[in-house]
Protein backbone atom coordinates (compact mmCIF):
# COMPACT_ATOMS: atom_id res chain seq x y z
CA UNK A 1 -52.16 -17.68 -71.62
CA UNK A 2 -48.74 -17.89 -70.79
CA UNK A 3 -46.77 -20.78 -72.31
CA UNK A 4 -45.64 -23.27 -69.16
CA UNK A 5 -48.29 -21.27 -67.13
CA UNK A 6 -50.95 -24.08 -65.58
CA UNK A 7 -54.46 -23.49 -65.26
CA UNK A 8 -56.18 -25.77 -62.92
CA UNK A 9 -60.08 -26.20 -62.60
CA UNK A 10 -60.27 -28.05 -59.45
CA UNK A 11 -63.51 -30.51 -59.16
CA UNK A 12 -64.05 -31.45 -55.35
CA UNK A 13 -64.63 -35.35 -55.68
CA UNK A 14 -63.88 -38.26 -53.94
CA UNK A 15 -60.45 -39.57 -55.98
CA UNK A 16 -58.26 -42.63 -55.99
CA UNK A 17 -55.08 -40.89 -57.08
CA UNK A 18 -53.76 -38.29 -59.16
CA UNK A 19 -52.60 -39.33 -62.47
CA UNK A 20 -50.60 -36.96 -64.61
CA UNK A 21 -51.33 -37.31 -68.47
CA UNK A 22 -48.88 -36.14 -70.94
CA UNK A 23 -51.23 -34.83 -73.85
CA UNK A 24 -55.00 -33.54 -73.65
CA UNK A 25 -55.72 -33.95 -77.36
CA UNK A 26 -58.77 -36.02 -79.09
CA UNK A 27 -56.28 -39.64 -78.66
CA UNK A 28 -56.68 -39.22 -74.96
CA UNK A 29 -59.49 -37.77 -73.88
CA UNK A 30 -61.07 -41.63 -73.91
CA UNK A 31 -58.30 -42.29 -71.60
CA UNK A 32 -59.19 -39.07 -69.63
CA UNK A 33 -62.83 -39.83 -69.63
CA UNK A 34 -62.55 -43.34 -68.47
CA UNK A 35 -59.73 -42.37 -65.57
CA UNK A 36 -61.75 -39.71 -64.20
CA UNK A 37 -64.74 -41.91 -64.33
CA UNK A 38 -63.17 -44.41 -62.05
CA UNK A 39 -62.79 -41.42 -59.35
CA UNK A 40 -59.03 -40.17 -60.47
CA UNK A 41 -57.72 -36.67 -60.34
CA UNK A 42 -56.63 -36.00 -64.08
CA UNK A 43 -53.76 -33.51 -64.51
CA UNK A 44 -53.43 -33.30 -67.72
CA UNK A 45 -50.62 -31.67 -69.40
CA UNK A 46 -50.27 -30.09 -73.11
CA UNK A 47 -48.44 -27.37 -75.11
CA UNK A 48 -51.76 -26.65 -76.85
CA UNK A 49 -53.94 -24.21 -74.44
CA UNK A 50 -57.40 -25.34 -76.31
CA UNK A 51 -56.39 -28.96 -76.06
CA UNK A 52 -59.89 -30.85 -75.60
CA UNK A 53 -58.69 -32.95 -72.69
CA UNK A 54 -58.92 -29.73 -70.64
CA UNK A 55 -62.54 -29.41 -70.51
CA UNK A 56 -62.78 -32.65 -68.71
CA UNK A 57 -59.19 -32.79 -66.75
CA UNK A 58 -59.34 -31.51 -63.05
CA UNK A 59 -56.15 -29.84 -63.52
CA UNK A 60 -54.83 -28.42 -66.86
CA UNK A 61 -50.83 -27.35 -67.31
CA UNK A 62 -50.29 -25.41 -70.29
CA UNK A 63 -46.82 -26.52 -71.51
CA UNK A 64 -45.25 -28.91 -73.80
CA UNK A 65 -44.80 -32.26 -72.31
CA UNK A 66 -41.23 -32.44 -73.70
CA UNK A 67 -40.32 -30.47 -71.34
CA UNK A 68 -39.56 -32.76 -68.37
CA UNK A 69 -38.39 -29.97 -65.94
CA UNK A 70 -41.72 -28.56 -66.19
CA UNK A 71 -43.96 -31.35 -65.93
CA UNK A 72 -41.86 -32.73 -63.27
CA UNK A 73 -42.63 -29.22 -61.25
CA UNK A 74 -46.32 -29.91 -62.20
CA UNK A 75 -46.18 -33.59 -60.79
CA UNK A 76 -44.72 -32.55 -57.38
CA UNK A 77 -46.94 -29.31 -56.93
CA UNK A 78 -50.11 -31.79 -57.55
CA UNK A 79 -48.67 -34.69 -55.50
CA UNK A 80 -48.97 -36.96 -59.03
CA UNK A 81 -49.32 -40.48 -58.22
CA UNK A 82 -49.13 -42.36 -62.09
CA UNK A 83 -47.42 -40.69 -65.23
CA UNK A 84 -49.75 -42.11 -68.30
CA UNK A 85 -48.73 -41.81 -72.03
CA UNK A 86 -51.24 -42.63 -74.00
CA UNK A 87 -51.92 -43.01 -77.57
CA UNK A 88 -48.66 -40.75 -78.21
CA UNK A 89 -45.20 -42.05 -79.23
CA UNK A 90 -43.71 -38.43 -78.31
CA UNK A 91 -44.91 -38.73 -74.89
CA UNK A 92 -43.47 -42.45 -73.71
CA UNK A 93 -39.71 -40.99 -73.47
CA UNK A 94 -41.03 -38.13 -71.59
CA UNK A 95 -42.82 -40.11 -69.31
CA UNK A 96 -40.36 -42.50 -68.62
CA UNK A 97 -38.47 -39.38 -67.45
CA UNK A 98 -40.87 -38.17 -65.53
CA UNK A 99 -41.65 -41.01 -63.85
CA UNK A 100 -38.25 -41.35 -62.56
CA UNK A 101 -37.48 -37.88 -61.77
CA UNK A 102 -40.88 -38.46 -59.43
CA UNK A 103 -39.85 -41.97 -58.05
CA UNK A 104 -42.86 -43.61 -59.72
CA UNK A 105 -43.30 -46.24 -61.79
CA UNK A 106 -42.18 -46.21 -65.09
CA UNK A 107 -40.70 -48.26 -67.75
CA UNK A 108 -37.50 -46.72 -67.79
CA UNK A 109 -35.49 -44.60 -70.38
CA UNK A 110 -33.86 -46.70 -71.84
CA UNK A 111 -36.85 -49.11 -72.55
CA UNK A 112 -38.40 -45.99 -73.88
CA UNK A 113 -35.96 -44.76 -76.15
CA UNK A 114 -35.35 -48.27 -77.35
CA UNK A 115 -39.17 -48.45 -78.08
CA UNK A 116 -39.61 -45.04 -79.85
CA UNK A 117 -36.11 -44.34 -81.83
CA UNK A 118 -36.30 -46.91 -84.74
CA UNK A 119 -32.41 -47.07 -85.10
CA UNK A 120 -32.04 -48.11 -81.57
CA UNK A 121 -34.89 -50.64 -82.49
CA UNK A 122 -33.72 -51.89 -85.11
CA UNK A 123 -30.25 -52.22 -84.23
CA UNK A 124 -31.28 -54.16 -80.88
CA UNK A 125 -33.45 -56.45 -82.49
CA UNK A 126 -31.21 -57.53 -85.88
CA UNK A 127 -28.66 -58.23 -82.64
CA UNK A 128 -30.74 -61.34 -81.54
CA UNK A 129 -32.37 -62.06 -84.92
CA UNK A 130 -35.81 -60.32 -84.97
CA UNK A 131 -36.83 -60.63 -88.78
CA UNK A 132 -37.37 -56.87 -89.83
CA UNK A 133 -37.59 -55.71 -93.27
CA UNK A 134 -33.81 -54.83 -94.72
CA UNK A 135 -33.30 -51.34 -93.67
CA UNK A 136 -30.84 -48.40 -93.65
CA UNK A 137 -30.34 -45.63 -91.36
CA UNK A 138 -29.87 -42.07 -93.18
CA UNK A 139 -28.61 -38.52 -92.16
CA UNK A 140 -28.34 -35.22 -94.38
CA UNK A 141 -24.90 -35.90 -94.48
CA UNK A 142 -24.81 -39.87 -95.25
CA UNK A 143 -24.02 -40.99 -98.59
CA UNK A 144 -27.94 -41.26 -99.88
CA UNK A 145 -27.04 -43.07 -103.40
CA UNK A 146 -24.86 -45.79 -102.21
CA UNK A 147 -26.77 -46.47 -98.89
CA UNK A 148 -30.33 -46.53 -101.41
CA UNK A 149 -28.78 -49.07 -103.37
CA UNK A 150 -28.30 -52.01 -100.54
CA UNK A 151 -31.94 -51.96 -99.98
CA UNK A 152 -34.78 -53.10 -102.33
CA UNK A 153 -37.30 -51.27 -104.03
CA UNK A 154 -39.93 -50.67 -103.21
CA UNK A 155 -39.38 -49.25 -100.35
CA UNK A 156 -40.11 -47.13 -97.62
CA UNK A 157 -39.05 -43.98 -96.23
CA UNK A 158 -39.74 -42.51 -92.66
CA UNK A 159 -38.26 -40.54 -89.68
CA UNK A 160 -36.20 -42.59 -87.00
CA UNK A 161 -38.39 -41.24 -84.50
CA UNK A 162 -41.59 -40.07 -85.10
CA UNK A 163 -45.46 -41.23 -85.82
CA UNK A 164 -48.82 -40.46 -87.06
CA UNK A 165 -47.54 -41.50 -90.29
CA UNK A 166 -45.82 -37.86 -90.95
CA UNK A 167 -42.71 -38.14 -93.00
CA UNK A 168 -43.61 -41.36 -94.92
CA UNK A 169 -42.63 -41.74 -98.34
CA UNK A 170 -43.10 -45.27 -101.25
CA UNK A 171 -39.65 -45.00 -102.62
CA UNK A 172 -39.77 -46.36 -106.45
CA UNK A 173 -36.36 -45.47 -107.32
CA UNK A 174 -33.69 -44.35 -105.74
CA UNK A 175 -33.75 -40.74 -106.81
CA UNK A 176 -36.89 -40.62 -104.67
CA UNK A 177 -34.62 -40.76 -101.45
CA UNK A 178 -32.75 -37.67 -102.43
CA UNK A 179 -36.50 -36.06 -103.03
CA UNK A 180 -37.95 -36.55 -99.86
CA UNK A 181 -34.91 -37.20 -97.82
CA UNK A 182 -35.09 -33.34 -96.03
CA UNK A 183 -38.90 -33.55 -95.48
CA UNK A 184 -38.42 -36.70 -94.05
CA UNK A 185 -36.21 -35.27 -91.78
CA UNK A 186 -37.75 -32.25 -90.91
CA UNK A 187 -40.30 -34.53 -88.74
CA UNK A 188 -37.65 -36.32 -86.99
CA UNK A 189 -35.99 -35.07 -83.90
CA UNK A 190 -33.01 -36.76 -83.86
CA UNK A 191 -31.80 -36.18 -87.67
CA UNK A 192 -31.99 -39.71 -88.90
CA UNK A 193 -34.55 -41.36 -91.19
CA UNK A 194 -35.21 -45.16 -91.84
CA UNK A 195 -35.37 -46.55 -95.37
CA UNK A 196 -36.85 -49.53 -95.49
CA UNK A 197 -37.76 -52.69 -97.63
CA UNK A 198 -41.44 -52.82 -98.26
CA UNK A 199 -42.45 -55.68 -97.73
CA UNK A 200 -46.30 -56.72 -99.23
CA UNK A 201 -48.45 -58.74 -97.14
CA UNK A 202 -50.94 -58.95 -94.84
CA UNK A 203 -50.48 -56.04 -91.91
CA UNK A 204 -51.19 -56.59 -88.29
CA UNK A 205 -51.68 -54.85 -84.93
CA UNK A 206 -51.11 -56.48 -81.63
CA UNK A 207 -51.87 -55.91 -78.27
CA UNK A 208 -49.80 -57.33 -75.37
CA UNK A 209 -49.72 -57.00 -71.92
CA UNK A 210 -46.11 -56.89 -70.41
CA UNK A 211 -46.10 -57.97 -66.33
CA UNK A 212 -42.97 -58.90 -64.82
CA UNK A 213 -41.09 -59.20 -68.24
CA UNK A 214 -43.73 -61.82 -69.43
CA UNK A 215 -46.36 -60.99 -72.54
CA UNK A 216 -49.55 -61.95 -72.47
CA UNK A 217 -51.01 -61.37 -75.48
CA UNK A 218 -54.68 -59.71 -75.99
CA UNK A 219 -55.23 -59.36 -79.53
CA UNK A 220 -54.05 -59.73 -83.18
CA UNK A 221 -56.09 -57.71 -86.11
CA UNK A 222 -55.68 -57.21 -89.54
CA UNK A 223 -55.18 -53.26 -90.56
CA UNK A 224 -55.73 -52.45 -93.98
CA UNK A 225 -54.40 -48.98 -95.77
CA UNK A 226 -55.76 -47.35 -98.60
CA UNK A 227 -53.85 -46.92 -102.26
CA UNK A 228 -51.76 -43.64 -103.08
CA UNK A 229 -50.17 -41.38 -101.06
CA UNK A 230 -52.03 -42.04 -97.76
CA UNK A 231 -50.77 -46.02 -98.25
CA UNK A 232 -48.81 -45.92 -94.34
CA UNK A 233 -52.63 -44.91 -93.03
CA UNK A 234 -54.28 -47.52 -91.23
CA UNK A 235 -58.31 -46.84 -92.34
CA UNK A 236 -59.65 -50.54 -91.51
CA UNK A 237 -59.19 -52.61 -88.02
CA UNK A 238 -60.49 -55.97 -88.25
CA UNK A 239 -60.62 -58.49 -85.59
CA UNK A 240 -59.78 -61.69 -85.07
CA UNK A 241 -57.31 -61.66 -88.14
CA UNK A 242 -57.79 -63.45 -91.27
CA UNK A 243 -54.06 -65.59 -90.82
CA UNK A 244 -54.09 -69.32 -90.11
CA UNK A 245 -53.58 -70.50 -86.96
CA UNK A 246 -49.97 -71.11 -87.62
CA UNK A 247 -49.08 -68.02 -88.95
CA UNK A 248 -50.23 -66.14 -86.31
CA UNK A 249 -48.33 -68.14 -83.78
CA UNK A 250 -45.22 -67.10 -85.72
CA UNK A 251 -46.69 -63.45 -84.99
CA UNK A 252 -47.16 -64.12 -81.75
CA UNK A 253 -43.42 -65.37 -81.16
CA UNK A 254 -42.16 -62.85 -83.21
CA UNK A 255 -43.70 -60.35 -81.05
CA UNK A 256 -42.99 -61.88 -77.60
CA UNK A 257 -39.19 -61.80 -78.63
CA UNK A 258 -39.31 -58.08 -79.74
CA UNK A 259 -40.94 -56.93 -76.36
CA UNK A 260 -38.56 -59.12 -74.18
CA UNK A 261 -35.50 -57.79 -75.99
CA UNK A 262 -36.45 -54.55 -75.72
CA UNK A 263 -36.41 -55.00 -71.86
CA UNK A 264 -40.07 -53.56 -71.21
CA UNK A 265 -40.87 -55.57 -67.67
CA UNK A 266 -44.36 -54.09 -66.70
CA UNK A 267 -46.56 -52.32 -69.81
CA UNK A 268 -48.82 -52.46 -72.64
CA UNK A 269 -46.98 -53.26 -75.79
CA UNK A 270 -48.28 -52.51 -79.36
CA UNK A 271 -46.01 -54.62 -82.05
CA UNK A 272 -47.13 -53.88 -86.04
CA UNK A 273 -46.29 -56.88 -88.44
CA UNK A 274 -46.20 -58.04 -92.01
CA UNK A 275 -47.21 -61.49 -93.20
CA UNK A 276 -46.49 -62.55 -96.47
CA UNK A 277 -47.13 -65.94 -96.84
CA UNK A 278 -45.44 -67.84 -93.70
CA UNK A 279 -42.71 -64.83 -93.96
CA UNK A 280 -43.20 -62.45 -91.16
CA UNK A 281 -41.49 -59.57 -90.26
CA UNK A 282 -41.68 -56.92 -87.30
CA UNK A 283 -42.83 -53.52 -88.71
CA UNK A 284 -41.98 -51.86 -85.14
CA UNK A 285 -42.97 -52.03 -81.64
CA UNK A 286 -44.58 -49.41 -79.14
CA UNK A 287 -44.61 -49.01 -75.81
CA UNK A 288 -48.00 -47.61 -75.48
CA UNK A 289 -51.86 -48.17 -75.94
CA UNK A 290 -52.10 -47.29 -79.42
CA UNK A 291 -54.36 -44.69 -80.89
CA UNK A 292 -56.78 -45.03 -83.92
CA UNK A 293 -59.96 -46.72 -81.49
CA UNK A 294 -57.48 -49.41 -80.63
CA UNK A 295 -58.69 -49.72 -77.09
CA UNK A 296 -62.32 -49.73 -78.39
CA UNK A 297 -61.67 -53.14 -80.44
CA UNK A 298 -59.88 -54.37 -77.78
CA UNK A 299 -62.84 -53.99 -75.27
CA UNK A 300 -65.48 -54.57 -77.75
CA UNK A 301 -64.02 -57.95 -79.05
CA UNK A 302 -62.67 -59.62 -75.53
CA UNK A 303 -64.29 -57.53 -72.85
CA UNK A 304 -60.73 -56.58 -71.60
CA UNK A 305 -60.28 -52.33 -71.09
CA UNK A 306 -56.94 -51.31 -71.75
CA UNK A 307 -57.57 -48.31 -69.60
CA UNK A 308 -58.00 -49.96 -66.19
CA UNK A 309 -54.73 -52.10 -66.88
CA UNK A 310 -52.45 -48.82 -68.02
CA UNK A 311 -53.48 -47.48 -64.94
CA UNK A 312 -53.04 -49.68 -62.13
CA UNK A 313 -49.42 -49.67 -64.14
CA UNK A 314 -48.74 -46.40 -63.81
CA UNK A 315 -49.36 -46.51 -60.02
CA UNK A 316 -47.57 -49.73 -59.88
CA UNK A 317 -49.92 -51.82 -58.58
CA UNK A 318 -50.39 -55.08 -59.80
CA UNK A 319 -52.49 -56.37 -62.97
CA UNK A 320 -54.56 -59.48 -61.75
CA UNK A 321 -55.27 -62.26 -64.61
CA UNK A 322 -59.00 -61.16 -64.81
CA UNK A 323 -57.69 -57.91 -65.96
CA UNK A 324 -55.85 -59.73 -69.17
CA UNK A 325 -58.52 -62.71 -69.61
CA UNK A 326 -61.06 -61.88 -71.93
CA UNK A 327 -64.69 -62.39 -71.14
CA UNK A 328 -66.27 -62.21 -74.93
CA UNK A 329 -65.06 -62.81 -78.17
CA UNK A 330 -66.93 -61.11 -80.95
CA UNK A 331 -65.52 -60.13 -84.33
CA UNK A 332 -65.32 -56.79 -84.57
CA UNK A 333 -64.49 -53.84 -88.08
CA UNK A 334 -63.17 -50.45 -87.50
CA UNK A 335 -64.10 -48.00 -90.25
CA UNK A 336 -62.20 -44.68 -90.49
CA UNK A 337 -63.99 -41.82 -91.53
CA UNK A 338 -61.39 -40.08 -94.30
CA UNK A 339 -61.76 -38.48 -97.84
CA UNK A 340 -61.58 -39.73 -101.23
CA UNK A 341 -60.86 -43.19 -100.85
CA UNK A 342 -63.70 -43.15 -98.37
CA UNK A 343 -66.63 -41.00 -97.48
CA UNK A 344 -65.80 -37.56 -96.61
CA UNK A 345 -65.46 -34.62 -98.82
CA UNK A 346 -62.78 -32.33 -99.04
CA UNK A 347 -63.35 -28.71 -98.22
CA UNK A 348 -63.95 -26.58 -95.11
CA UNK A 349 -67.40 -28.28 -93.38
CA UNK A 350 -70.52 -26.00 -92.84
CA UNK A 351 -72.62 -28.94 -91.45
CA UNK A 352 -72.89 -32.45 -90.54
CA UNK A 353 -75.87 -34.67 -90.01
CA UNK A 354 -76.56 -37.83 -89.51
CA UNK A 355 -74.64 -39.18 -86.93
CA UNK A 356 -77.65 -40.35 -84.91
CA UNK A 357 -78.99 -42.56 -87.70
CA UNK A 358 -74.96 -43.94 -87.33
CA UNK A 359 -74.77 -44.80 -84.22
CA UNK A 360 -78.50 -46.42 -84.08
CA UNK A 361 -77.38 -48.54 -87.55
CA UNK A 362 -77.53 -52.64 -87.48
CA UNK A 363 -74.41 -53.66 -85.72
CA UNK A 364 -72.60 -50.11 -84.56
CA UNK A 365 -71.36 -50.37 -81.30
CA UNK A 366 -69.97 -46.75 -81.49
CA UNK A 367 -69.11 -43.99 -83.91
CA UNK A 368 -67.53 -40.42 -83.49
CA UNK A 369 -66.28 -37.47 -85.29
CA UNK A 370 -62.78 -35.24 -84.80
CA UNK A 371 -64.50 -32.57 -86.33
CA UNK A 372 -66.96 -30.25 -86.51
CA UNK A 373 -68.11 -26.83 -88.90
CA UNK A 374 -64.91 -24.87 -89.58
CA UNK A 375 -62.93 -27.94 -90.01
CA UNK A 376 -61.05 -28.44 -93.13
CA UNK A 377 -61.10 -31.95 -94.65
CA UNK A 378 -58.09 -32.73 -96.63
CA UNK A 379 -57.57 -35.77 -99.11
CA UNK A 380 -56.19 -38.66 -96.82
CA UNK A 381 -52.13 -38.79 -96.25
CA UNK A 382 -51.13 -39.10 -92.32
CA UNK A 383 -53.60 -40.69 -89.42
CA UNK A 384 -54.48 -37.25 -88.62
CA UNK A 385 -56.15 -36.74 -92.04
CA UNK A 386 -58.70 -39.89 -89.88
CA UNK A 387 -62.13 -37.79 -89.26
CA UNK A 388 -64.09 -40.14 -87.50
CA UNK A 389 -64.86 -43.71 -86.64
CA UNK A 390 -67.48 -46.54 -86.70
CA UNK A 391 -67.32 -49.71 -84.96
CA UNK A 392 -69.50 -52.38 -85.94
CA UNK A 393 -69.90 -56.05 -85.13
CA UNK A 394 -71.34 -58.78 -87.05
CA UNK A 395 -71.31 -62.69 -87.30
CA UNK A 396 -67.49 -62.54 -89.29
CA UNK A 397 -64.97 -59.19 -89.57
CA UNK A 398 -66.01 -59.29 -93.10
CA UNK A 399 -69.57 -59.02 -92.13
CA UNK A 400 -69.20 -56.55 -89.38
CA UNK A 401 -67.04 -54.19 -92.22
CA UNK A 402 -70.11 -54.52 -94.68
CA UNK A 403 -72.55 -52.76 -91.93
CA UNK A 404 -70.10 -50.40 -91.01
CA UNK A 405 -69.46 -49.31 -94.39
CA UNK A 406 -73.61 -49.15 -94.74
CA UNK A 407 -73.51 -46.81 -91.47
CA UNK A 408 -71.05 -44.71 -92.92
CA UNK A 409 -72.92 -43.83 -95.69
CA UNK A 410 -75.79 -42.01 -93.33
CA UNK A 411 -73.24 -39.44 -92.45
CA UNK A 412 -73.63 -36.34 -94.75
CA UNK A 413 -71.60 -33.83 -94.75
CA UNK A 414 -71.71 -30.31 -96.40
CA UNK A 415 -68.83 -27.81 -97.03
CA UNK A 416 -68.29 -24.47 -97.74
CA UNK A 417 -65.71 -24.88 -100.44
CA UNK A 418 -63.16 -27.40 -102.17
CA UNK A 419 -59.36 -27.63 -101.00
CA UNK A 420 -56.66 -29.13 -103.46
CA UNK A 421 -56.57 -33.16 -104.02
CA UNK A 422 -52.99 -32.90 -104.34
């Protein structure tokens, strides 16, 4: 098919409105599900002509969702009501574009930018005082050995604007900069990379609801990484956190500060923290639901579905408290399927089996694969190297991680042949 060429399959149903989606891969097609089981007409749009999210969309346009002149012709043709970016940093500058080009609601391009390019970030929030880890911002052309030396090591290297963990580098000494310094910036649009303090602690992902410039704030859970090279990797979710009371306040403030400097008025908000000790620091704020089954221990541990909320947000209409209160707390453990640390093996997959006996294990509330025979497992570095998922629940996070772990282990998994393990 013909890059920028749609193809539509039309489904005659009774709809609410048309909602254009920017990005039909495996992160959205829970928001794609959901939206079009609610009555919506999904247009979904991706640069990828076997993108998954076109089996289910009503409409499918076959072109990068970067490029806003396109999309924008694909909004008017299909009368688009809502622009949604889900679970994709890439797309929330896009659709802020969008949006506007459209006269919908959006959060603005500015907001967007300021939420997605880490110098802007950064910049905005050491303004007002944000704690952040000690950073730098680095080009091809900066001066890499004096700039490495005002931060401390260990420390971290990524792009300025980019996500899925791509790009990420532990920095031990400062000759490691000048090693990974072009691959680093090979995944980063804009030409700049972030070095960073690394800061060890406790991590944690929020949830917030933004409406009218105030944050109300859903949920706070403790995401755990594995050792080596896949260390930026989030592989565990577990909800509530593990912090005192009074730390997580200072998470909370931390957070609400970030958002309202940032200037996002109406949207869902996804801050990433350190704690160490009663230190905390802002990792980085999105504006976005965030991916990795985020929505899933949001609705499993409070009731509340992020889905319903991003939507009546996208067609600006507003989000009632009932939407944002929760109606059951639970503790809830997100297991990521991934090889060596965890279950999977490496090599391209003939066969799975056992996912049934998964899913009907003490305490899973759901489980899924990304895969299926022909895949290729690799050893775990970026979120995309993430196979699959099992979310359990059980009388304490701890608790609920031991019987997802125990489900896990009912998945087998057969290849055809080994890949590399470095």
């Amino acid at each position: 098919m013909k890059a920028g060429a749609p193809r539509r399959e039309y489904r005659r149903e009774p709809s609410v409105a048309t909602l254009l989606f920017l990005g039909a891969s495996v992160s959205q097609l829970p928001a794609i599900r959901h939206a079009r089981s609610a009555g919506h007409r999904v247009v979904a749009v991706d640069g990828d002509q076997d993108a998954v999210g076109f089996e289910i969309a009503d409409v499918c346009v076959t072109v990068d969702f970067t490029d806003v002149d396109h999309v924008v012709a694909a909004g008017k043709e299909h009368d688009a009501e809502g622009v949604l970016a889900v679970s994709s940093d890439r797309a929330v500058l896009p659709a802020a574009e969008i949006a506007h080009a459209l006269g919908l609601p959006g959060i603005g391009a500015d907001v967007a930018r300021a939420m997605t390019d880490k110098t802007v970030m950064r910049a905005r929030l050491e303004a007002v005082g944000v704690p952040q880890p000690r950073h730098a911002v680095l080009t091809r052309d900066a001066d890499v050995r004096a700039i490495a030396e005002t931060i401390p090591l260990p420390a971290v290297l990524k792009p300025a604007d980019s996500g899925g963990q791509r790009g990420l580098f532990m920095i031990e000494e400062a000759a490691d900069v000048e090693r990974h310094l072009e691959e680093a910036l090979s995944f980063s649009p804009s030409g700049h990379v972030m070095l960073e303090e690394y800061v060890d602690g406790v991590e944690l992902n929020g949830i917030m609801v933004v409406r009218g410039g105030e944050p109300t704030l859903l949920t706070l859970s403790d995401r755990l990484r594995p050792p080596g090279v896949g260390f930026g990797v989030g592989w565990i979710h577990m909800y509530p956190s593990s912090l005192d009371q009074a730390v997580l306040d200072r998470v909370r403030d931390i957070a609400f500060d970030a958002v309202r400097e940032l200037g996002l008025r109406d949207g869902i908000a996804f801050p990433q923290l350190i704690a160490s000790g009663e230190d905390v620091r802002l990792v980085e704020i999105a504006a976005r639901i965030a991916a990795g089954q985020m929505a899933d221990l949001v609705r499993f541990g409070t009731g509340i579905d992020l889905f319903d909320i991003a939507i009546a947000q996208a067609l600006g209409q507003p989000v009632r408290d009932e939407l944002v209160t929760s109606t059951s707390e639970r503790p809830i453990a997100i297991r990521f399927l991934t090889a060596s640390p965890g279950v999977l093996p490496v090599g391209t997959v003939s066969d799975i089996e056992g996912l049934d006996q998964v899913r009907s294990s003490r305490g899973v509330l759901a489980a899924g694969l990304y895969f299926g025979a022909g895949a290729t497992i690799t050893p775990v570095q970026v979120d995309a190297d993430r196979r699959g998922y099992v979310v359990a629940t059980g009388e304490t996070p701890e608790a609920a991680l031991a019987l997802a772990d125990a489900a896990a282990q009912k998945l087998v998994v057969h290849t055809l042949q080994s890949v590399p393990t470095a």
